[in-house]
Protein backbone atom coordinates (compact mmCIF):
# COMPACT_ATOMS: atom_id res chain seq x y z
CA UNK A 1 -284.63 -54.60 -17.88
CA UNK A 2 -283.45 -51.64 -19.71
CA UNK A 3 -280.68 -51.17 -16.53
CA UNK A 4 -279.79 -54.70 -17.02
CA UNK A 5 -279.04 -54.54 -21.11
CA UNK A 6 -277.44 -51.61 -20.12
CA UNK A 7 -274.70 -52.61 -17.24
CA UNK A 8 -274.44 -56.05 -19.10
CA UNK A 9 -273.62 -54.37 -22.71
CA UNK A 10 -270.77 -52.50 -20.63
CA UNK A 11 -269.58 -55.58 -19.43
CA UNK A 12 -269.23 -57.24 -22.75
CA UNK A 13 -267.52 -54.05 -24.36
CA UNK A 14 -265.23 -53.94 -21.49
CA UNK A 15 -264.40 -57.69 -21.60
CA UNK A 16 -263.64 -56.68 -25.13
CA UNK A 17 -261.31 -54.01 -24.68
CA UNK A 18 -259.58 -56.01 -22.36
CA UNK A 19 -258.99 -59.40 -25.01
CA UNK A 20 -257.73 -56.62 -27.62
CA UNK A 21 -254.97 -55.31 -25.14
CA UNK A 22 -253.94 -58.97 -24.23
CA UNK A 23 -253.84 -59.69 -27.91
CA UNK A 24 -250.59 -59.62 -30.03
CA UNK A 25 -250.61 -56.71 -32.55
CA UNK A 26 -250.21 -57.79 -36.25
CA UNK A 27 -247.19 -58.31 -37.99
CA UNK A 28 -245.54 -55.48 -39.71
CA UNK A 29 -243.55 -54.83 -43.01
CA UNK A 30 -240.85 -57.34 -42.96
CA UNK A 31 -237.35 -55.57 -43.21
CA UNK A 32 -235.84 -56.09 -46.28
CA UNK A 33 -232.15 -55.68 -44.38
CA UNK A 34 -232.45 -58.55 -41.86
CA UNK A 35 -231.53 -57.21 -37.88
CA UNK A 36 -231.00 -59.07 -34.64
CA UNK A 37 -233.17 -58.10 -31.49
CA UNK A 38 -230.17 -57.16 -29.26
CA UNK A 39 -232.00 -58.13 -26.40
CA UNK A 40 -235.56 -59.75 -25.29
CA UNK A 41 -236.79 -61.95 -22.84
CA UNK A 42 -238.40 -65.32 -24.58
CA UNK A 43 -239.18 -66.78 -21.41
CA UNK A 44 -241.70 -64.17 -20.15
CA UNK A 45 -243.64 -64.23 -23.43
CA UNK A 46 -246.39 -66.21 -24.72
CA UNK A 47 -246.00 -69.61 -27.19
CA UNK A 48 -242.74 -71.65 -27.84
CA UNK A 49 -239.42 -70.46 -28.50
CA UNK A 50 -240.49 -71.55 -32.18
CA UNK A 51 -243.07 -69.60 -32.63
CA UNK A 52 -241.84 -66.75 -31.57
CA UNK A 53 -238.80 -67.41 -33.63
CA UNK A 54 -240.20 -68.25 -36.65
CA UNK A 55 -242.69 -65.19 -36.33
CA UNK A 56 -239.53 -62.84 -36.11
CA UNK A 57 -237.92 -64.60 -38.88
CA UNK A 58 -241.00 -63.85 -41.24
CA UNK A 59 -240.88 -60.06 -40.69
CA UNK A 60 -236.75 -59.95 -41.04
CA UNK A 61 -235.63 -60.19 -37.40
CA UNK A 62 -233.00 -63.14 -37.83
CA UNK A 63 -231.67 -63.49 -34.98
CA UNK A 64 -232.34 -62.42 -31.10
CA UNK A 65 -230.28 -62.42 -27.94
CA UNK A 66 -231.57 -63.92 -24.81
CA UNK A 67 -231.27 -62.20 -21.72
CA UNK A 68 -230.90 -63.97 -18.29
CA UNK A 69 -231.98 -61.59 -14.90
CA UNK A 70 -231.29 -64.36 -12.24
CA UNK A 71 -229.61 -67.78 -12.08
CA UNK A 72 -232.76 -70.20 -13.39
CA UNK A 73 -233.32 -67.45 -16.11
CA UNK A 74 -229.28 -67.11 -16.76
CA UNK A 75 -229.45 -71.42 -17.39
CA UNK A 76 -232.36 -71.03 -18.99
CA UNK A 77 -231.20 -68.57 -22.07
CA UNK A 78 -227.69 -70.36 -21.99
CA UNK A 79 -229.91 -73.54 -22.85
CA UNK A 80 -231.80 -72.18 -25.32
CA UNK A 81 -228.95 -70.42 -27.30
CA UNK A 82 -227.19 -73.89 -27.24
CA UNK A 83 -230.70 -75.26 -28.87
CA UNK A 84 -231.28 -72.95 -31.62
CA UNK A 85 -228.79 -71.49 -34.32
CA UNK A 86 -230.72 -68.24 -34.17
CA UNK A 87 -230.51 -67.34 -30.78
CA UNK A 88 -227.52 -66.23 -28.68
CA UNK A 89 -227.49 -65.52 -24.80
CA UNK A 90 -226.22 -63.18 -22.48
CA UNK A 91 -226.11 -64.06 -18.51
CA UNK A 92 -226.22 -62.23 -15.25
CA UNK A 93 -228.29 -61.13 -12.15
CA UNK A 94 -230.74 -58.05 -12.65
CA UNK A 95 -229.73 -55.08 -10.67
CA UNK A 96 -233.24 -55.60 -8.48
CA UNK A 97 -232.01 -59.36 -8.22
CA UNK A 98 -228.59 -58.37 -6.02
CA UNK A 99 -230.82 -57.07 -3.21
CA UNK A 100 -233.57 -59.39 -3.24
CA UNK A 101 -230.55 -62.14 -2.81
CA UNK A 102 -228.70 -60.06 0.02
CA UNK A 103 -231.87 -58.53 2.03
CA UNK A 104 -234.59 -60.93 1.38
CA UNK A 105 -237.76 -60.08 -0.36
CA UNK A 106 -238.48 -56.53 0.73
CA UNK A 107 -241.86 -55.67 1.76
CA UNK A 108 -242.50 -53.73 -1.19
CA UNK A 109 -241.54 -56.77 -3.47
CA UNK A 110 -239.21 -55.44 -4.85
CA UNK A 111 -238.85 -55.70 -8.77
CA UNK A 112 -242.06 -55.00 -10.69
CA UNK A 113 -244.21 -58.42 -11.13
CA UNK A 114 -243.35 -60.68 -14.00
CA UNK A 115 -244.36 -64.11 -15.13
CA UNK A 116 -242.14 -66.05 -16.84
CA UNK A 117 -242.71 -69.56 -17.85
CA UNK A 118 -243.25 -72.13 -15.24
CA UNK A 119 -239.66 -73.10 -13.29
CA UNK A 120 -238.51 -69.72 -13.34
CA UNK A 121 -240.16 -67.14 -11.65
CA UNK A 122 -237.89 -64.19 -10.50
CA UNK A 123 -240.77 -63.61 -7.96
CA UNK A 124 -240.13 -66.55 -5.13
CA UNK A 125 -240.28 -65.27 -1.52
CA UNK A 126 -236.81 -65.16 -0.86
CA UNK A 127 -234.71 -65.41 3.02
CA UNK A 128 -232.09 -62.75 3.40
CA UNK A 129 -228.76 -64.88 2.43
CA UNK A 130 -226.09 -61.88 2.54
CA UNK A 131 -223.28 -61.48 0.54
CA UNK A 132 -222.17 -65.41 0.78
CA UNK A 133 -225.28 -65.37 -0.96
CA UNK A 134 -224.79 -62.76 -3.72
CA UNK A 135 -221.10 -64.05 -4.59
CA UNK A 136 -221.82 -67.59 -4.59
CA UNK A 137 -225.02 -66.99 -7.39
CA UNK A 138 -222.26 -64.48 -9.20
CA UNK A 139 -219.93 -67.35 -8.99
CA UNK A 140 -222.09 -69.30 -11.23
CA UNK A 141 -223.07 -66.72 -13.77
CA UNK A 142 -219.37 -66.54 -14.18
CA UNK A 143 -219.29 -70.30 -14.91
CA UNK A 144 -222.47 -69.80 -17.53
CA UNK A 145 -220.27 -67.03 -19.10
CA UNK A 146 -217.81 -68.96 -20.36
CA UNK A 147 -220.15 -71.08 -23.04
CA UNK A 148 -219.72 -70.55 -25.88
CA UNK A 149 -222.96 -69.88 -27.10
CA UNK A 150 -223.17 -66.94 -23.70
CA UNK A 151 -222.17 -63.78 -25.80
CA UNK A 152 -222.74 -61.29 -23.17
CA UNK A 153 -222.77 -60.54 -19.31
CA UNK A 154 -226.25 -58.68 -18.22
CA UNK A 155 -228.41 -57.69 -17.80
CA UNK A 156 -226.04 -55.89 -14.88
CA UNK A 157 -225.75 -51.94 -13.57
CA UNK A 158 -227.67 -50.03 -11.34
CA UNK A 159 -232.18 -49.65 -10.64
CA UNK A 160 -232.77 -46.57 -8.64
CA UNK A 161 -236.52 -46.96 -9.46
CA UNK A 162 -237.40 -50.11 -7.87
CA UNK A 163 -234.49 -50.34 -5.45
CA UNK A 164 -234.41 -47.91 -2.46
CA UNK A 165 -231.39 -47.25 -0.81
CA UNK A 166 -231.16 -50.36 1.29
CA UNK A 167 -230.69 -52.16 -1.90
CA UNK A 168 -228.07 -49.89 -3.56
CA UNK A 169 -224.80 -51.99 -1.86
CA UNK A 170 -225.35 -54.83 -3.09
CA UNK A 171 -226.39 -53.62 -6.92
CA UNK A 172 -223.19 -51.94 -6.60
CA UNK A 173 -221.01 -54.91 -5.65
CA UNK A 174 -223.07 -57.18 -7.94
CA UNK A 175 -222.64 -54.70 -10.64
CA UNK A 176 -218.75 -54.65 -10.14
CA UNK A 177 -218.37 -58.73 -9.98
CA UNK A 178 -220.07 -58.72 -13.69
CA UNK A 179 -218.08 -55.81 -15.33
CA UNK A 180 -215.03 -58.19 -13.93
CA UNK A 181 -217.04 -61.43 -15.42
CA UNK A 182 -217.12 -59.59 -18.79
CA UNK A 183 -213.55 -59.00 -18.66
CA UNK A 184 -212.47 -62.42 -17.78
CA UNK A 185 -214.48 -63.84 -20.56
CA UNK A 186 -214.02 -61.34 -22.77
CA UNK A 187 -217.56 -60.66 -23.51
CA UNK A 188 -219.78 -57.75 -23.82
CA UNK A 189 -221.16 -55.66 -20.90
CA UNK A 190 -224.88 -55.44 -21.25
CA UNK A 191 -226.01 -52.53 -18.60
CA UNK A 192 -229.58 -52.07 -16.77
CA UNK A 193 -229.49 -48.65 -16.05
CA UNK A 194 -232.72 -46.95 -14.76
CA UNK A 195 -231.83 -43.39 -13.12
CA UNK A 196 -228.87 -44.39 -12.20
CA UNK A 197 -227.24 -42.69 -14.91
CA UNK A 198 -224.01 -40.61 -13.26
CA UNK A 199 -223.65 -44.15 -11.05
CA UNK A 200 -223.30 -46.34 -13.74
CA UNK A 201 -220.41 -44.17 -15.40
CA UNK A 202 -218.64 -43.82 -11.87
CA UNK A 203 -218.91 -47.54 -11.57
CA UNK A 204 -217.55 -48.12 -14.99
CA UNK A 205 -214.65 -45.42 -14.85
CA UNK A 206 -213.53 -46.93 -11.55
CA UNK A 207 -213.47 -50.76 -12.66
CA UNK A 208 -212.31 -50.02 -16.13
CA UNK A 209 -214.97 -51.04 -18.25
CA UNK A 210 -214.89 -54.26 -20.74
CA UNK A 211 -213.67 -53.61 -24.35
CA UNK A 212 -217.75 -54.12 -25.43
CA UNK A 213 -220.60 -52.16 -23.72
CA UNK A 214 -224.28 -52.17 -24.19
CA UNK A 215 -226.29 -49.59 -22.53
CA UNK A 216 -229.69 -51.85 -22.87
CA UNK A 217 -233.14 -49.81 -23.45
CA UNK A 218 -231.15 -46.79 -23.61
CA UNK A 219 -232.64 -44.11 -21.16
CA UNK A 220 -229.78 -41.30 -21.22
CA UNK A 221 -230.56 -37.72 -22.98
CA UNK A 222 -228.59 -36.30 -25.97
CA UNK A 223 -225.58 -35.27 -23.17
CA UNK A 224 -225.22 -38.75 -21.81
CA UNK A 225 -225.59 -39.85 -25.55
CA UNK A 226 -222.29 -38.04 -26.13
CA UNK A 227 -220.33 -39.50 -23.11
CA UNK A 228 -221.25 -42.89 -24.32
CA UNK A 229 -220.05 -42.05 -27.61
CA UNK A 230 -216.35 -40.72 -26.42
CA UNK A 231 -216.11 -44.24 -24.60
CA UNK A 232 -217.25 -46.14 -27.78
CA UNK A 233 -220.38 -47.64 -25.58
CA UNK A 234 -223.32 -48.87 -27.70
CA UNK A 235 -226.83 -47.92 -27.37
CA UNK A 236 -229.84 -50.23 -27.82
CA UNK A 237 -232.69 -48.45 -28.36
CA UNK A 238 -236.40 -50.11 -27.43
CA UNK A 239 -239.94 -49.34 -28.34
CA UNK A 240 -240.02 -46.37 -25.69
CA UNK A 241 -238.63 -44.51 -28.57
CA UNK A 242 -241.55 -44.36 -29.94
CA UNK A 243 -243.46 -43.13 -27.10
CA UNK A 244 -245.00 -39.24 -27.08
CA UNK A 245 -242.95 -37.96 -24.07
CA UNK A 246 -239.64 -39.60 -25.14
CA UNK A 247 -238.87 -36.55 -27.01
CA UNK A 248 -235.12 -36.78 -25.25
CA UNK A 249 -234.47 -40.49 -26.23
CA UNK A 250 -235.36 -39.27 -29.85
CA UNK A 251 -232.68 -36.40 -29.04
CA UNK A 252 -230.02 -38.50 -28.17
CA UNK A 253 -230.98 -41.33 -30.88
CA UNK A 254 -230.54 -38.15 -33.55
CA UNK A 255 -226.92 -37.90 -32.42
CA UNK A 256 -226.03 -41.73 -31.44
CA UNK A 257 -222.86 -42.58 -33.84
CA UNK A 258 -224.62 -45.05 -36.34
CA UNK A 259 -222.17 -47.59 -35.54
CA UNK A 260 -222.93 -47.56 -31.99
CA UNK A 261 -226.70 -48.15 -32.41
CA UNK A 262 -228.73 -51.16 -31.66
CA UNK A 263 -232.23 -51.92 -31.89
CA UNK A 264 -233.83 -53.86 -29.04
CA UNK A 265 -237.50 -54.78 -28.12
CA UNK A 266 -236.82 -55.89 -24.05
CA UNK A 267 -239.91 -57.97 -24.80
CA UNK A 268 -242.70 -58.44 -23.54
CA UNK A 269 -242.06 -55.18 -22.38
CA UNK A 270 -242.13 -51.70 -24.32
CA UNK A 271 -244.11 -52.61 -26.85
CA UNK A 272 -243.78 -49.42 -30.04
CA UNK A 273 -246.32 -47.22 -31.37
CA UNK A 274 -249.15 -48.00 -31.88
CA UNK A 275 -249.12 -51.15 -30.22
CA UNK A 276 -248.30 -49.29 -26.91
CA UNK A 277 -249.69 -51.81 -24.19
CA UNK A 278 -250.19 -54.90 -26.11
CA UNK A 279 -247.76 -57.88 -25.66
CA UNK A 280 -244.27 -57.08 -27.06
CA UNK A 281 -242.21 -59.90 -29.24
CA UNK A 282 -239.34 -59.73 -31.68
CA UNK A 283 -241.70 -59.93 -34.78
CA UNK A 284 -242.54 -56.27 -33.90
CA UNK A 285 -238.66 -54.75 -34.22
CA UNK A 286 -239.51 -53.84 -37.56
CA UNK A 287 -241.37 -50.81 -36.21
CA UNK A 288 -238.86 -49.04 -33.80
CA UNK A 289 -236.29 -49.60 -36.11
CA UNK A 290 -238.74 -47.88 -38.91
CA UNK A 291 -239.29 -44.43 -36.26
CA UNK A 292 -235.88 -45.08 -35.62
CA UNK A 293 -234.39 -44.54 -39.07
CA UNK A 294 -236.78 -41.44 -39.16
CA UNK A 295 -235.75 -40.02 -35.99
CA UNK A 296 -231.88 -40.10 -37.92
CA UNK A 297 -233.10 -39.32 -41.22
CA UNK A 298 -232.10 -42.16 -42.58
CA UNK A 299 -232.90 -44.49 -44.96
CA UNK A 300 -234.35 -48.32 -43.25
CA UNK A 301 -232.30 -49.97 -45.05
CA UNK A 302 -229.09 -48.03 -44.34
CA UNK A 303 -229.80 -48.56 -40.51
CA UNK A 304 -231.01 -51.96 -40.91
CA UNK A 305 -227.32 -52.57 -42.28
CA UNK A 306 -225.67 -50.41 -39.50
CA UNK A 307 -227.68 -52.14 -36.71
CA UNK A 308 -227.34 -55.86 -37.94
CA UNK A 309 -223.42 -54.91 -38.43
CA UNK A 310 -223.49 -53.39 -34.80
CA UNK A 311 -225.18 -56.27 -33.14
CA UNK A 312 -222.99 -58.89 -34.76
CA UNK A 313 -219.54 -57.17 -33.55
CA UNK A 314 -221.43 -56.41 -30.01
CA UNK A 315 -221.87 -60.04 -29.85
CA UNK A 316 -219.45 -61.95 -31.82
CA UNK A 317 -221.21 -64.41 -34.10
């Protein structure tokens, strides 16, 4: 009976642990310099659009930016920027979208699991369609790109991580057709880059790159930080900031230009210290952009005006 309490008891306090990761963290602080999330994904989270506006709203994150990965997602934040004042959208196919479109599902599956709300999964088991393929779905994130309320063009670039080199021809040429979307349109470049790094700035340098650039979840060290700077790119900056071994984010956050800063939250994902784990949202940019103004010994406020500045030039509204 004793073994039985015992094995049960375990049960329960693991069942526990378990509902305390899947549970949102509290709100924090609201910011008393409102700030836009620069970039977060709405339609892989939890609760309505509402909610989880009105939840940022409370804390001081005022506005957000929508990001599309693949055509139903792309329609999807287009629709959704058109619906609500607060929310603008940017459009495109993720760089692990290109080669699932070209090759087919890969055995591997290709980009990491994610579940989005019902009617748009990225994860569909997919035929190998070939370029016709690719450049008729980057014909119509070209035609989403010119609404009005689309701000942006990504998120686009190059995924070394969960793309092998089969994959890498078609990122490329998908990543090319959007830095010549974002030119046509005249909207900002919002970049996926995921050690890809010296690829990305080829890519760019030999295109030309658009007059606005977003390096999204910045990943670069303090030397890439510097190149980005010379070109005038912006960096958004996520919760990974926060993390123990991101020691050379922090480095190249310390000597980011404060005008070409952004704070993002790529939610659900990256979720800050020390909340690490737990379901990420916009309500929680408050605490990034708190470890960021520490990282460059700032005051909040002063980069809560910087960033809010930033993200409304990056953007246009």
């Amino acid at each position: 009976m004793a073994k039985t309490a015992s094995t049960r008891g375990g049960s329960d306090k693991a069942n526990g642990g378990q509902k305390e990761k899947d549970a949102p963290p509290p709100p924090p602080e609201p910011l008393r310099v409102p700030v836009a999330d620069s970039h977060t994904h709405l339609d892989m989270q939890s609760g309505t659009v509402e909610e989880a506006l009105a939840k940022a709203a409370s804390v001081g994150v005022t506005t957000v930016v929508q990001v599309g990965c693949d055509l139903a997602g792309s329609q999807w934040a287009a629709e959704t920027a058109a619906a609500h004042e607060s929310v603008w959208a940017t459009v495109a196919l993720h760089p692990n979208e290109a080669p699932r479109i070209v090759l087919g599902t890969p055995p591997s599956g290709g980009q990491a699991p994610q579940t989005p709300r019902d009617g748009r999964s990225r994860q569909g088991a997919r035929e190998p369609g070939g370029d016709a393929a690719l450049d008729a779905a980057l014909e119509r994130i070209a035609a989403l790109a010119a609404l009005p309320q689309v701000r942006g063009v990504g998120e686009t670039g190059l995924d070394y991580f969960r793309t092998g080199p089969e994959g890498m021809a078609a990122q490329e040429r998908s990543f090319r057709r959007h830095i010549a979307i974002a030119k046509e349109h005249g909207k900002a470049l919002v970049i996926h880059d995921r050690e890809a790094h010296d690829d990305v700035l080829r890519v760019l340098a030999e295109e030309g790159a658009p007059d606005t650039v977003v390096f999204h979840c910045y990943s670069g060290d303090a030397a890439m930080a510097k190149i980005c700077a010379e070109h005038g790119y912006y960096m958004s900056f996520a919760g990974n900031v926060t993390f123990k071994n991101a020691q050379p984010l922090r480095d190249a956050l310390a000597i980011a230009p404060l005008d070409l800063v952004l704070v993002e939250t790529d939610a659900p994902f990256l979720t800050p210290v020390p909340y690490r784990g737990r379901p990420n949202a916009p309500y929680l940019i408050p605490l990034t952009l708190r470890a960021m103004a520490e990282v460059k010994n700032v005051p909040e406020d002063t980069l809560a005006t910087a960033v809010a500045a930033n993200t409304a030039r990056v953007f246009g509204y």
